[in-house]
C-alpha atoms as a PDB file:
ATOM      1  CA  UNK A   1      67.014 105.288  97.279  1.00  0.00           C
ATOM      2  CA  UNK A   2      64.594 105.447  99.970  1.00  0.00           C
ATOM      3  CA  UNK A   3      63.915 107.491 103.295  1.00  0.00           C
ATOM      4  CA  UNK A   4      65.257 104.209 105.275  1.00  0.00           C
ATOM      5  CA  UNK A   5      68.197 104.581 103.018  1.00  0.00           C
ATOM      6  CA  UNK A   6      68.946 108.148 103.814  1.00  0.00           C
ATOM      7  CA  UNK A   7      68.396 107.779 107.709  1.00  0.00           C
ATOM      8  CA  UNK A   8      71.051 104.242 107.767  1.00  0.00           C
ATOM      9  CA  UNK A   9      73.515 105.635 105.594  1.00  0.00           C
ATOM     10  CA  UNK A  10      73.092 109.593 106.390  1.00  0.00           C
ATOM     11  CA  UNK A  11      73.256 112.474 103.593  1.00  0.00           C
ATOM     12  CA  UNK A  12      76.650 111.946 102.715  1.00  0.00           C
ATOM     13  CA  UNK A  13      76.872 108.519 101.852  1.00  0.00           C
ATOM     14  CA  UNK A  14      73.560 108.699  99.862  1.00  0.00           C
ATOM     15  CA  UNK A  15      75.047 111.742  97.744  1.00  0.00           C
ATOM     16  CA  UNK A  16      78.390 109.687  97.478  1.00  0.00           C
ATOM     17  CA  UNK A  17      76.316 107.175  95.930  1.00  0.00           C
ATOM     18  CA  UNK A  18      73.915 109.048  94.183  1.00  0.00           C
ATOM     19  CA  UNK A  19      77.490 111.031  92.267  1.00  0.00           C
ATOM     20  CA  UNK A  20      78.982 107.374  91.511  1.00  0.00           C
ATOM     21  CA  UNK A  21      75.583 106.153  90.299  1.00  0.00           C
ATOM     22  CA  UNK A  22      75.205 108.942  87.981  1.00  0.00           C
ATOM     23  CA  UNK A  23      78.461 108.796  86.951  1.00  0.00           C
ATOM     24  CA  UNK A  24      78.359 105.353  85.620  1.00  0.00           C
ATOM     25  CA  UNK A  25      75.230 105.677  83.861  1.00  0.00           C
ATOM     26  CA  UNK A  26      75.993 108.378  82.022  1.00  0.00           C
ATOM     27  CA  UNK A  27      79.302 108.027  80.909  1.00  0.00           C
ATOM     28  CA  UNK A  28      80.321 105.027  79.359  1.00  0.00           C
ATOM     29  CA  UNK A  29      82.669 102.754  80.137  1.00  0.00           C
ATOM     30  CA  UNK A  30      85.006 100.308  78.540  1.00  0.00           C
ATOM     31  CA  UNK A  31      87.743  97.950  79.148  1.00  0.00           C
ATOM     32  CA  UNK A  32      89.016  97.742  75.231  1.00  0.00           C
ATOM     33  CA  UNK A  33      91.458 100.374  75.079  1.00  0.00           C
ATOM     34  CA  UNK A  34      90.723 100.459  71.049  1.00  0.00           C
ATOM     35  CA  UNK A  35      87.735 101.885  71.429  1.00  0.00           C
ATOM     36  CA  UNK A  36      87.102 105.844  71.284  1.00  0.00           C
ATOM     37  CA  UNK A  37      85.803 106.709  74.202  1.00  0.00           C
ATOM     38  CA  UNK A  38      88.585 104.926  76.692  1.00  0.00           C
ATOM     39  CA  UNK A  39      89.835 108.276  77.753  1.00  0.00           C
ATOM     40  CA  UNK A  40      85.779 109.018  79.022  1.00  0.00           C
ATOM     41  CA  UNK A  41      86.147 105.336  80.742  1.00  0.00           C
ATOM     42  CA  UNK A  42      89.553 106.202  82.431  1.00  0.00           C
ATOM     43  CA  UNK A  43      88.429 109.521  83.710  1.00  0.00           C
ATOM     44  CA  UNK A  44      84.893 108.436  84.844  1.00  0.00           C
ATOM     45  CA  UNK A  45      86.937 105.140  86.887  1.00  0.00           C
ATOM     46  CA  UNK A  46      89.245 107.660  88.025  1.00  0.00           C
ATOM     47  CA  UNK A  47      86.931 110.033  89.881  1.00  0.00           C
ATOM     48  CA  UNK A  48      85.228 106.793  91.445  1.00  0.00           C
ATOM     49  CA  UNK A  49      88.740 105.977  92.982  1.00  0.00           C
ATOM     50  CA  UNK A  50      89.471 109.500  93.859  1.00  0.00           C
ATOM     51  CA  UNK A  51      86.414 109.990  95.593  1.00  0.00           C
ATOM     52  CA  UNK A  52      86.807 106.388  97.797  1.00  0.00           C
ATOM     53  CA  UNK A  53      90.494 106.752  98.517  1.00  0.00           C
ATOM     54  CA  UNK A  54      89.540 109.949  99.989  1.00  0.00           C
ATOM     55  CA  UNK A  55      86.658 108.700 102.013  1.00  0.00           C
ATOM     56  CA  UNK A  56      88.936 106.226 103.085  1.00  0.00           C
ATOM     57  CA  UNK A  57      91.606 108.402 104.175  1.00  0.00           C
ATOM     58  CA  UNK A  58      88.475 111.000 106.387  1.00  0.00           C
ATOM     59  CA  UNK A  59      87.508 107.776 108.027  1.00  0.00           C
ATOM     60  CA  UNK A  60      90.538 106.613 109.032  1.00  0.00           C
ATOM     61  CA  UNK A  61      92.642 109.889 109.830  1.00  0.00           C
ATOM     62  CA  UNK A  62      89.319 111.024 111.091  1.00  0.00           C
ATOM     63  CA  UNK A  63      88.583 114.449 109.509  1.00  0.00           C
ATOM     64  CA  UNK A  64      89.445 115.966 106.338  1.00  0.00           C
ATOM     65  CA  UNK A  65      92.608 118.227 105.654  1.00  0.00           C
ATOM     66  CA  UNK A  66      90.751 120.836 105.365  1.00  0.00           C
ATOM     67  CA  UNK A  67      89.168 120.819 108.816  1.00  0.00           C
ATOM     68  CA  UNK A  68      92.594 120.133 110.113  1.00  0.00           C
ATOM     69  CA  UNK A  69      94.446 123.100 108.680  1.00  0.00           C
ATOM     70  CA  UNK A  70      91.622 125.385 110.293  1.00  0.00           C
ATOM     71  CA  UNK A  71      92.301 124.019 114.061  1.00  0.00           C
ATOM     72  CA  UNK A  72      95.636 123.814 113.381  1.00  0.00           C
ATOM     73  CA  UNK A  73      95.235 127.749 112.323  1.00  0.00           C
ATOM     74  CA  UNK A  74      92.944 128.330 115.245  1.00  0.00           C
ATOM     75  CA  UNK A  75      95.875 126.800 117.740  1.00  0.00           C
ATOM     76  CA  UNK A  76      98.158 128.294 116.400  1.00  0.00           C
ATOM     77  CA  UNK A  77      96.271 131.881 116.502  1.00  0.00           C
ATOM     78  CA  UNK A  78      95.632 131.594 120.304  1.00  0.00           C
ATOM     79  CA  UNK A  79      98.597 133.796 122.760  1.00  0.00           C
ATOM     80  CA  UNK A  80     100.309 131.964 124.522  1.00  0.00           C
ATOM     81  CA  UNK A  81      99.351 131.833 128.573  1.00  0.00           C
ATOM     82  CA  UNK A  82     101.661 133.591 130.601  1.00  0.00           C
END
């Protein structure tokens, strides 16, 4: 990854990729479910589609629920006019 990388895709998406890139190199991965280390495989494909279901539910929602429950907490806070 590049400079001209990190300025197109931002810091996020760079250490998104940069997690999943690791992730595949150094756990292994297999699609005979014989083999010993299929549990490693399942939990290393796992995370992958953890971590893009959730990027795909911030981008289209448009923040995380996490951010949400603190401006819900904020409105909710606030006395009421009047």
């Amino acid at each position: 990854m590049s400079r001209r990388d990190l300025i197109r895709f931002g810091l996020t998406g760079v250490a998104a990729f940069w997690f999943v890139h690791r992730l595949l190199l150094l756990f292994p991965t297999a699609v005979d479910p014989a083999t010993w280390y299929v549990g490693v495989s399942i939990f290393t494909l796992l995370t992958i589609l953890a971590l893009a279901v959730y990027g795909c539910c911030v981008a289209v929602i448009g923040s995380s629920r996490l951010a949400a429950s603190r401006v819900n907490r904020r409105i909710h806070a606030t006395k009421p006019l009047g």
